[in-house]
C-alpha atoms as a PDB file:
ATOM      1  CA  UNK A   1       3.245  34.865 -13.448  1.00  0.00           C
ATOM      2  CA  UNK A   2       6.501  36.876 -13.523  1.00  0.00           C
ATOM      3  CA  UNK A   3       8.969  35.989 -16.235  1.00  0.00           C
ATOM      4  CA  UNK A   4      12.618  37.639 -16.951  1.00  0.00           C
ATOM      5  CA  UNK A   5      14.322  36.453 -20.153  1.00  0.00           C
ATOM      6  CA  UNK A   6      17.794  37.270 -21.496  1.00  0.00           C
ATOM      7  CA  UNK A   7      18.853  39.852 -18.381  1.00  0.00           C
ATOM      8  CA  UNK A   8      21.832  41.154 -18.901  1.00  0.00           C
ATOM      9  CA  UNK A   9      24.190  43.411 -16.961  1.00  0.00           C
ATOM     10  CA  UNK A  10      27.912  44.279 -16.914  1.00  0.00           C
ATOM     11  CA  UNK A  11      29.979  47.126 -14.705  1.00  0.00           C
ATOM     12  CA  UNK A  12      32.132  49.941 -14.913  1.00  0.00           C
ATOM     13  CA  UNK A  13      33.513  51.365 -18.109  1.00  0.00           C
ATOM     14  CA  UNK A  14      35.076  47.800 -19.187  1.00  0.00           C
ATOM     15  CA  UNK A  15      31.755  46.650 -19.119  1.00  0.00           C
ATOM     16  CA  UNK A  16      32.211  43.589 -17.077  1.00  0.00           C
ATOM     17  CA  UNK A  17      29.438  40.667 -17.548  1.00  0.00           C
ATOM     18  CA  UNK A  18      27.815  40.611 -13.890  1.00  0.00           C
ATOM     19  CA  UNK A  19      24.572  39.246 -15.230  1.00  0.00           C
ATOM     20  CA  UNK A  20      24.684  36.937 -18.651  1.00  0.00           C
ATOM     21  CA  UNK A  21      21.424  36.370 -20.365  1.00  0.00           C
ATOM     22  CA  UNK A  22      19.450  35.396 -17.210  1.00  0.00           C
ATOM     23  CA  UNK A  23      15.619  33.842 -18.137  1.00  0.00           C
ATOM     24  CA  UNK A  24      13.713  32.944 -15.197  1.00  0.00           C
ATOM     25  CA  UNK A  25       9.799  32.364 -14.455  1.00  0.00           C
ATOM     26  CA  UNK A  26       8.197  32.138 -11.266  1.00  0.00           C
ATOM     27  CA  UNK A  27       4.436  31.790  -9.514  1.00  0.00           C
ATOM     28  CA  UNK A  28       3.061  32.887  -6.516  1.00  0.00           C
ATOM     29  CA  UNK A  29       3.762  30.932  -3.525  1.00  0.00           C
ATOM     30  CA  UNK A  30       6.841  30.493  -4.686  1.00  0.00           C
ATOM     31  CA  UNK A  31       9.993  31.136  -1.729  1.00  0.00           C
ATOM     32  CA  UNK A  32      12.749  30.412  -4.214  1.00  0.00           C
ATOM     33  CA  UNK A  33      16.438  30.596  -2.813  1.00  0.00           C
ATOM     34  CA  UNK A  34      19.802  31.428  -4.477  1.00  0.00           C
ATOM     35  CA  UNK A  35      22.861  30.542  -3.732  1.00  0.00           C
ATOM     36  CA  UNK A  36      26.861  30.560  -4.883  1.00  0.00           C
ATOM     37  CA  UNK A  37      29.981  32.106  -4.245  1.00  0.00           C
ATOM     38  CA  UNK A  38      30.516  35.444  -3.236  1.00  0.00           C
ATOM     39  CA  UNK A  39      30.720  37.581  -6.806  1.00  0.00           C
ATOM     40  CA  UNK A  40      28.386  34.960  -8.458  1.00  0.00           C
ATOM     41  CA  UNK A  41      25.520  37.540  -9.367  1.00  0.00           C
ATOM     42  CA  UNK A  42      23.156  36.220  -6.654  1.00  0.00           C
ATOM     43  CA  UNK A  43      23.009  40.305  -5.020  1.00  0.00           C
ATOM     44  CA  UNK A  44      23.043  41.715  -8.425  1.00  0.00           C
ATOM     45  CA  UNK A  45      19.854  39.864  -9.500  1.00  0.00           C
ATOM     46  CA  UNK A  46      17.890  40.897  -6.851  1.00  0.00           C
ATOM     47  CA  UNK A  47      18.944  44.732  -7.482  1.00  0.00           C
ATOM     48  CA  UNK A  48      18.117  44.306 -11.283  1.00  0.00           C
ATOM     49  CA  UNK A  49      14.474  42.951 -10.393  1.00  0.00           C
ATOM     50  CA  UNK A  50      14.063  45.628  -7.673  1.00  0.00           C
ATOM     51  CA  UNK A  51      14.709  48.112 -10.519  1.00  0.00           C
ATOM     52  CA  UNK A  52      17.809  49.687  -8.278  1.00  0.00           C
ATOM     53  CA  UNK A  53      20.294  49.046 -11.201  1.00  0.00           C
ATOM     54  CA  UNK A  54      19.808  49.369 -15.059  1.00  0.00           C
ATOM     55  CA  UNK A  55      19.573  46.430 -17.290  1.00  0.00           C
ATOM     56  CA  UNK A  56      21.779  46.496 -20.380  1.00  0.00           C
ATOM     57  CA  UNK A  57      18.829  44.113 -21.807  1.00  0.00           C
ATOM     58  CA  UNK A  58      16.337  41.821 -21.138  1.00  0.00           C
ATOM     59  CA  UNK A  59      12.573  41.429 -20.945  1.00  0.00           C
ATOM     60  CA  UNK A  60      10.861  42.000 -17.414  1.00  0.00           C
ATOM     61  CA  UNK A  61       7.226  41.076 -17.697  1.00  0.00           C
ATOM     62  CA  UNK A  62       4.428  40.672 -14.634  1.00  0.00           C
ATOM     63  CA  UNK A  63       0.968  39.235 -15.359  1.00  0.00           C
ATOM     64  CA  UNK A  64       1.307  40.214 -19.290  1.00  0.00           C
ATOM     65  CA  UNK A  65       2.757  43.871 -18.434  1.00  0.00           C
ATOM     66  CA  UNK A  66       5.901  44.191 -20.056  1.00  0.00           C
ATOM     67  CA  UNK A  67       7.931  46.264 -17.059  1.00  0.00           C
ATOM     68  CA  UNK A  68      10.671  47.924 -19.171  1.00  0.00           C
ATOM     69  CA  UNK A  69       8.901  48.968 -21.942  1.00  0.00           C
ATOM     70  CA  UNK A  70       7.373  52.296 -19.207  1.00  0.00           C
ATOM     71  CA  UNK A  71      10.568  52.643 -17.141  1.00  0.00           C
ATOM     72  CA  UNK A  72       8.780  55.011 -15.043  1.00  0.00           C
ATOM     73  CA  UNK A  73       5.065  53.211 -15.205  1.00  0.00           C
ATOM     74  CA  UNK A  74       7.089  49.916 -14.177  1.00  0.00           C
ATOM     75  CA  UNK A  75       9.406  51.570 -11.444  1.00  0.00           C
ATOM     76  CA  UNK A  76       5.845  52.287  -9.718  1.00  0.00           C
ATOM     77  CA  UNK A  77       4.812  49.224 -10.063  1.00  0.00           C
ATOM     78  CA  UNK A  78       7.771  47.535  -8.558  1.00  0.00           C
ATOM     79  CA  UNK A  79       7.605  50.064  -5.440  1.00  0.00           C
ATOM     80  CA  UNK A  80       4.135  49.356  -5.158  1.00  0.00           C
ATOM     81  CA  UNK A  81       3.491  45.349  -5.205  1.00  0.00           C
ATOM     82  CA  UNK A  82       7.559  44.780  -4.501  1.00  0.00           C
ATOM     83  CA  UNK A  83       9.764  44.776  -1.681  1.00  0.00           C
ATOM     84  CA  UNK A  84      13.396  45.058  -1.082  1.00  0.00           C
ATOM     85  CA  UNK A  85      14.608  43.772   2.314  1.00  0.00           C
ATOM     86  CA  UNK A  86      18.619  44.550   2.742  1.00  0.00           C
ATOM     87  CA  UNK A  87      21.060  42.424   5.112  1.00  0.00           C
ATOM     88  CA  UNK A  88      20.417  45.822   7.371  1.00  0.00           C
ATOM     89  CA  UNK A  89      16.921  46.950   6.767  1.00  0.00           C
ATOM     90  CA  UNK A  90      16.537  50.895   6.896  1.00  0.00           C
ATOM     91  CA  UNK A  91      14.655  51.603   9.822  1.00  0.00           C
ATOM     92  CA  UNK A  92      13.928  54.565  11.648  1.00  0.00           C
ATOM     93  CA  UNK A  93      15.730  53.635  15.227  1.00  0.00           C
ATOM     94  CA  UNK A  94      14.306  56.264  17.124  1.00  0.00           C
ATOM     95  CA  UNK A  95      10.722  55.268  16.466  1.00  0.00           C
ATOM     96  CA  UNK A  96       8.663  52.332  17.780  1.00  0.00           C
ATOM     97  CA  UNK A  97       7.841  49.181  15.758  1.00  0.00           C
ATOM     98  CA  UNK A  98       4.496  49.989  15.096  1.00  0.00           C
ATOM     99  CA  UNK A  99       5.695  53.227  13.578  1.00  0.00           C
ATOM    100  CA  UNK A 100       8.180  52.251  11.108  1.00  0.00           C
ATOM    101  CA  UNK A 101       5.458  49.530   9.520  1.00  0.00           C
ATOM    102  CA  UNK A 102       3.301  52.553   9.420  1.00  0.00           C
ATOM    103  CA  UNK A 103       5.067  54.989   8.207  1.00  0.00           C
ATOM    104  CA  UNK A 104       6.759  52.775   5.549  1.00  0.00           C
ATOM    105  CA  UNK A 105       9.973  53.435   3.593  1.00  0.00           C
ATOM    106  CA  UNK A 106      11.447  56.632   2.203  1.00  0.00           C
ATOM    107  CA  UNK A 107      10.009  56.943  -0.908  1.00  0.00           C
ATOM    108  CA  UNK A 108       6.637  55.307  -0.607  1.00  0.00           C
ATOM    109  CA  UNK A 109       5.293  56.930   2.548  1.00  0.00           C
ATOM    110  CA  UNK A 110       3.851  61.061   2.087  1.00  0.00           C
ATOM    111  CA  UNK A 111       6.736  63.748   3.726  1.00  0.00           C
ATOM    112  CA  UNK A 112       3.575  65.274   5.877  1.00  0.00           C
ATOM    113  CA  UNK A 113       2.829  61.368   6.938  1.00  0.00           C
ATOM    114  CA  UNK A 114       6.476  60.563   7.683  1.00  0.00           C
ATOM    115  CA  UNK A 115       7.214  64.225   9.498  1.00  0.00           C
ATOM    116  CA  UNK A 116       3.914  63.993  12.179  1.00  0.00           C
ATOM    117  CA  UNK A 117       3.892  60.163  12.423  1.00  0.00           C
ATOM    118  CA  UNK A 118      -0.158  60.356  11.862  1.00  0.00           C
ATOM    119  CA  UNK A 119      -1.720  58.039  10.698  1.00  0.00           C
ATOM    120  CA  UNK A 120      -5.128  56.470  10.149  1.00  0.00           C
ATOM    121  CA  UNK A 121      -7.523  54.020  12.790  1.00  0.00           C
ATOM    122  CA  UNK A 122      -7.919  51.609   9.907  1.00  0.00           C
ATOM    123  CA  UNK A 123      -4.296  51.508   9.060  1.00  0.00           C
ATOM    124  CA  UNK A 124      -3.142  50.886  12.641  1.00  0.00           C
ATOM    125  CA  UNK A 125      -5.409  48.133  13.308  1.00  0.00           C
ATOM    126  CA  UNK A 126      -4.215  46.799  10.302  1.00  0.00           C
ATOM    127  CA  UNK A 127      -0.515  47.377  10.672  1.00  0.00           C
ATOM    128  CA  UNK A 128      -1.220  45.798  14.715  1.00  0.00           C
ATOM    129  CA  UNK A 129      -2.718  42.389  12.688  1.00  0.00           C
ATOM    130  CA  UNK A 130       0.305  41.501  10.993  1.00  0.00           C
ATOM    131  CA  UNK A 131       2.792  42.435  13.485  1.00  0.00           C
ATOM    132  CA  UNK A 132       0.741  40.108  15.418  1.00  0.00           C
ATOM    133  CA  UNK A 133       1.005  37.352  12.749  1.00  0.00           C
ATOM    134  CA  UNK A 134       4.455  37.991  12.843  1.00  0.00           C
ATOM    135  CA  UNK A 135       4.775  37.056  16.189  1.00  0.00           C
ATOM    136  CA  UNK A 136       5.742  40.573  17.335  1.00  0.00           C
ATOM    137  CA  UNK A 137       2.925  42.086  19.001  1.00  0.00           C
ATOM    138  CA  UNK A 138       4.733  42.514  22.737  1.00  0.00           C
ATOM    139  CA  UNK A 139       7.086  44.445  20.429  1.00  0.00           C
ATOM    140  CA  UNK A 140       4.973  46.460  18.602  1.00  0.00           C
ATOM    141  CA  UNK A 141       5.485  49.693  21.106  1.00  0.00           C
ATOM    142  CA  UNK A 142       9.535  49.469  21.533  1.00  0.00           C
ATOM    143  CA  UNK A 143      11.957  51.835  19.603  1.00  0.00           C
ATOM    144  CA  UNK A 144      13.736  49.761  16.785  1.00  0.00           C
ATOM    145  CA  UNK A 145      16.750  50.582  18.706  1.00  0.00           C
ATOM    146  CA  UNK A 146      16.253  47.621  21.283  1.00  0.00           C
ATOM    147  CA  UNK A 147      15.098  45.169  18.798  1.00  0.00           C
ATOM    148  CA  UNK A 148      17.093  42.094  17.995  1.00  0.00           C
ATOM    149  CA  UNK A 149      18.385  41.803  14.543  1.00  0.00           C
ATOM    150  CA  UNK A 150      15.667  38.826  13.957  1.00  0.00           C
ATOM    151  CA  UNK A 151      13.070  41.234  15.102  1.00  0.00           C
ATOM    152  CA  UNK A 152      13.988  44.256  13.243  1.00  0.00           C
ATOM    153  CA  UNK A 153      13.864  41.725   9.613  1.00  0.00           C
ATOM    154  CA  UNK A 154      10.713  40.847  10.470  1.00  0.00           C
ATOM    155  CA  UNK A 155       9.713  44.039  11.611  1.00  0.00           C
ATOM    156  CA  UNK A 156      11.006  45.236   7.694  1.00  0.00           C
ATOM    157  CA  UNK A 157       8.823  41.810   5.997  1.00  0.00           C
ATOM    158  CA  UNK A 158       5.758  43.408   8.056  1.00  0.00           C
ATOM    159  CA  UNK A 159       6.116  46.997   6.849  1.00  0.00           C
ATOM    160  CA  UNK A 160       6.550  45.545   2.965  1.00  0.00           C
ATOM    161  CA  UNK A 161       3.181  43.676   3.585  1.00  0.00           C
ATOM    162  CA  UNK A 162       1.112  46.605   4.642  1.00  0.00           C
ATOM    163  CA  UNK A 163       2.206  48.588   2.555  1.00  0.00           C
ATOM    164  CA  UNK A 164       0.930  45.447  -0.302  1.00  0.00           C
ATOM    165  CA  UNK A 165       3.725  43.780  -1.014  1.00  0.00           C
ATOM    166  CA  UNK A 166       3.103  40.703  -3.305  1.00  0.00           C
ATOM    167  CA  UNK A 167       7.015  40.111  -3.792  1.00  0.00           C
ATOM    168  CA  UNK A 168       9.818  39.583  -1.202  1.00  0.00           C
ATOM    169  CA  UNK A 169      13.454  40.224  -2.281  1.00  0.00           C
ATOM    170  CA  UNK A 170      15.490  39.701   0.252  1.00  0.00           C
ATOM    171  CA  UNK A 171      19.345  39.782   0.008  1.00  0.00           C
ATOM    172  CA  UNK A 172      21.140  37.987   2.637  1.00  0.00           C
ATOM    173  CA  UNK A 173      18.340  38.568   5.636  1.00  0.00           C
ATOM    174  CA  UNK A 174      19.911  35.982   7.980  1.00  0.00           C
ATOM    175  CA  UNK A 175      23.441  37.051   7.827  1.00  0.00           C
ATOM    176  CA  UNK A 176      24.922  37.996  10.832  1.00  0.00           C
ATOM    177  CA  UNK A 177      21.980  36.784  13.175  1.00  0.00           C
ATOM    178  CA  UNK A 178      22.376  34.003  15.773  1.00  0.00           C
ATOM    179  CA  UNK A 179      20.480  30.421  14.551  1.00  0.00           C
ATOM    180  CA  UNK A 180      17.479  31.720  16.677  1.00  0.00           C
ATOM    181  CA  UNK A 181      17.039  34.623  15.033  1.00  0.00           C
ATOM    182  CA  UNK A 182      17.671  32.892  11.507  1.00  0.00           C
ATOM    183  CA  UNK A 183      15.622  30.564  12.238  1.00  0.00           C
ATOM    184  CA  UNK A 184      12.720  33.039  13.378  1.00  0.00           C
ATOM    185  CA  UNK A 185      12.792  35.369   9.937  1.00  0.00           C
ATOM    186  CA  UNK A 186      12.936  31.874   7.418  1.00  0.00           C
ATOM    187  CA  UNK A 187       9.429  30.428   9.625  1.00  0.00           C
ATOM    188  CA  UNK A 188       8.297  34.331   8.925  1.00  0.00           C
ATOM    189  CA  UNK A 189       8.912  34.377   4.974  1.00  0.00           C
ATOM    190  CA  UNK A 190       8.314  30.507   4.411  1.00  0.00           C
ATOM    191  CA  UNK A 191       4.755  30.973   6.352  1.00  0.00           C
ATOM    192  CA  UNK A 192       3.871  34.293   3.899  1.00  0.00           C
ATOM    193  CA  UNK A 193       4.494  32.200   1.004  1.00  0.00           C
ATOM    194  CA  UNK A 194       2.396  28.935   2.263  1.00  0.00           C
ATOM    195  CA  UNK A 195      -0.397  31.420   3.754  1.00  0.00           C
ATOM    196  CA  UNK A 196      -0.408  34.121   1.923  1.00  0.00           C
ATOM    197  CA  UNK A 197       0.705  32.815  -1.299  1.00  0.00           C
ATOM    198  CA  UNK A 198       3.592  35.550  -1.504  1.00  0.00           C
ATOM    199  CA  UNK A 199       6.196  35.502  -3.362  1.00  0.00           C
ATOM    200  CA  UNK A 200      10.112  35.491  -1.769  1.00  0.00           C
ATOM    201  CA  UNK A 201      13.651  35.265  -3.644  1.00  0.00           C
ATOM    202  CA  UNK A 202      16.368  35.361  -0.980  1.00  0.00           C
ATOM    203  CA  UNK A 203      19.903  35.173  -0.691  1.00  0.00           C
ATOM    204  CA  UNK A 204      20.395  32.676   1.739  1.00  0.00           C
ATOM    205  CA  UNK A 205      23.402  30.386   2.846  1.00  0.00           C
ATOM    206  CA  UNK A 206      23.260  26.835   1.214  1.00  0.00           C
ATOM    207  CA  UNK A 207      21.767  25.131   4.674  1.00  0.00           C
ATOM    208  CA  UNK A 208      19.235  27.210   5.179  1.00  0.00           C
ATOM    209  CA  UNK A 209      17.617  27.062   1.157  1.00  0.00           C
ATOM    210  CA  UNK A 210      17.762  23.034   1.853  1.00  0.00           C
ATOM    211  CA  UNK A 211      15.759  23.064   4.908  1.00  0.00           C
ATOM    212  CA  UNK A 212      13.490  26.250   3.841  1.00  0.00           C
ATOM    213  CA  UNK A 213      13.190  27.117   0.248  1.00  0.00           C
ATOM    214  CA  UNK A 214      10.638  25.217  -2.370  1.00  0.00           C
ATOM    215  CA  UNK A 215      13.220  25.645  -5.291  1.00  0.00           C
ATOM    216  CA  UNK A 216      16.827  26.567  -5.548  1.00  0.00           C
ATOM    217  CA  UNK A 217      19.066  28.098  -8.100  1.00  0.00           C
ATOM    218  CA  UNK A 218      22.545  28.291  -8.108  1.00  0.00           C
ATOM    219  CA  UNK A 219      24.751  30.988  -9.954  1.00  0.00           C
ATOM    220  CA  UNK A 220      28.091  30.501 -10.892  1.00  0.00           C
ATOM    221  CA  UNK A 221      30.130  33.537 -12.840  1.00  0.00           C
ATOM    222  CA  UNK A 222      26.321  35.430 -13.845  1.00  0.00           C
ATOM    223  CA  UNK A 223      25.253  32.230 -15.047  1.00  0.00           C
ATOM    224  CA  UNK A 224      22.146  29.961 -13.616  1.00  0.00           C
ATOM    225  CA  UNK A 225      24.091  26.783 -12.848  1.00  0.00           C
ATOM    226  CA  UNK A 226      21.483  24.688 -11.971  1.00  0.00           C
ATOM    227  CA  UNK A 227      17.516  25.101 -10.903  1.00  0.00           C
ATOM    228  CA  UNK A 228      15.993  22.732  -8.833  1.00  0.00           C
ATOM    229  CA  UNK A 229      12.820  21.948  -6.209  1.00  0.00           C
ATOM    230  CA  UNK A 230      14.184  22.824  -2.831  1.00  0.00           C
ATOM    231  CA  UNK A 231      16.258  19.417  -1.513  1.00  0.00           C
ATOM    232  CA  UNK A 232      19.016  18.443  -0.362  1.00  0.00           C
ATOM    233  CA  UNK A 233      21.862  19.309  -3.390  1.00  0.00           C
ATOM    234  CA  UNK A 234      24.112  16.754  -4.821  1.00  0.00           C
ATOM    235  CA  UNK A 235      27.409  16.489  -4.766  1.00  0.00           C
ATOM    236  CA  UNK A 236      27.537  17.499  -8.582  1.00  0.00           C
ATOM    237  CA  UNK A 237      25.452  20.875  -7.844  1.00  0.00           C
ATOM    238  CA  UNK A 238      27.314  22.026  -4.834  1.00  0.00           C
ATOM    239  CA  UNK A 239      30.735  21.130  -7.287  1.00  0.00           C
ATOM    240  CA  UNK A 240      29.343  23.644  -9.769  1.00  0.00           C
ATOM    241  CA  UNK A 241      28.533  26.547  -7.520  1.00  0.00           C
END
């Protein structure tokens, strides 16, 4: 189990409240959605549990390790069994699918391993078997340069499980792409979480966490407005967002 209590974050030398006293638990399996206005924390949340911005306070504990207390012990751990997927993922264009899921992302992947490209039979095979669970394999040899946006997310969500993520944060992975696309990278993360019991919190627009996600929160001015088993909102909980 993962539980945050009491994070807290402001901005900028006023020290503006971005983030006020957010507790949350969640389980594996879980593909949990948040949504709200633009400015409403949702972004800032994810950053704060990727460990890409400081927490003013707050407890950050995963299966009884206490993540704070060892800033640098817990940034490792975060790298290792966490994932951060941007709106753009951070590809390397010029290199085929298959080589960007090997390779990994700057900062996790060896210099020598990310200069020459080689890499290990075991690891390809493996690498080949979830870009073929992704439904990607036709893909697998073309430069990330002619991949649809759709393709190039999912390319990103099979790099972060190779390289063992247990925990998707995604922030806004459908924006820009056509329905097709959108529709292609929510069937990819909802099927990891039902099949492969990992864990996703996403950024996603209010449609798409009604048809997709198994629980929702909304955030209204750094503040959890409401948390609730993925449905169709109310009236009253789309009026408070």
């Amino acid at each position: 189990m993962i539980r945050i209590q009491h994070l807290t974050k402001s901005v900028g030398v006023d020290k503006i409240p971005v983030l006020k006293s957010i507790s949350l638990d969640f389980q594996r399996g879980e593909l949990i959605a948040l949504v709200g206005a633009s400015g409403s924390g949702k972004s800032m949340l994810l950053r704060c549990l990727a460990m890409k911005e400081k927490w003013d306070k707050g407890t950050f504990v995963i299966d009884g390790y206490d993540v704070l207390k060892d800033t640098f012990a817990g940034k490792r751990k975060i790298k290792r069994e966490w994932a951060y997927l941007e709106q753009n993922p951070l590809l390397y264009l010029n290199r085929t699918a298959l080589k960007n899921v090997l390779i990994g992302q700057v900062g996790q992947t060896p210099l020598w391993r990310m200069a020459t490209g080689m890499v290990r039979s075991d690891d390809y095979m493996g690498a080949m078997d979830v870009i073929e669970q992704l439904g990607l394999l036709e893909k697998a040899h073309q430069k990330c340069d002619k991949l649809s946006g759709g393709e190039r997310q999912r390319i990103a969500i099979a790099r972060s499980l190779v390289h063992g993520a247990k925990v998707i944060l995604a922030d806004e992975p459908v924006i820009g792409l056509d329905p097709k696309s959108q529709e292609s990278v929510m069937e990819t993360l909802k099927q990891l979480c039902e099949e492969e019991r990992a864990t996703v919190l996403t950024v996603l627009p209010l449609e798409l966490a009604e048809r997709y996600a198994t629980r929702i929160i909304g955030l209204a001015g750094g503040e959890f407005a409401f948390d609730v088993s993925g449905r169709r909102l109310t009236v009253r909980e789309r009026n408070m967002l």
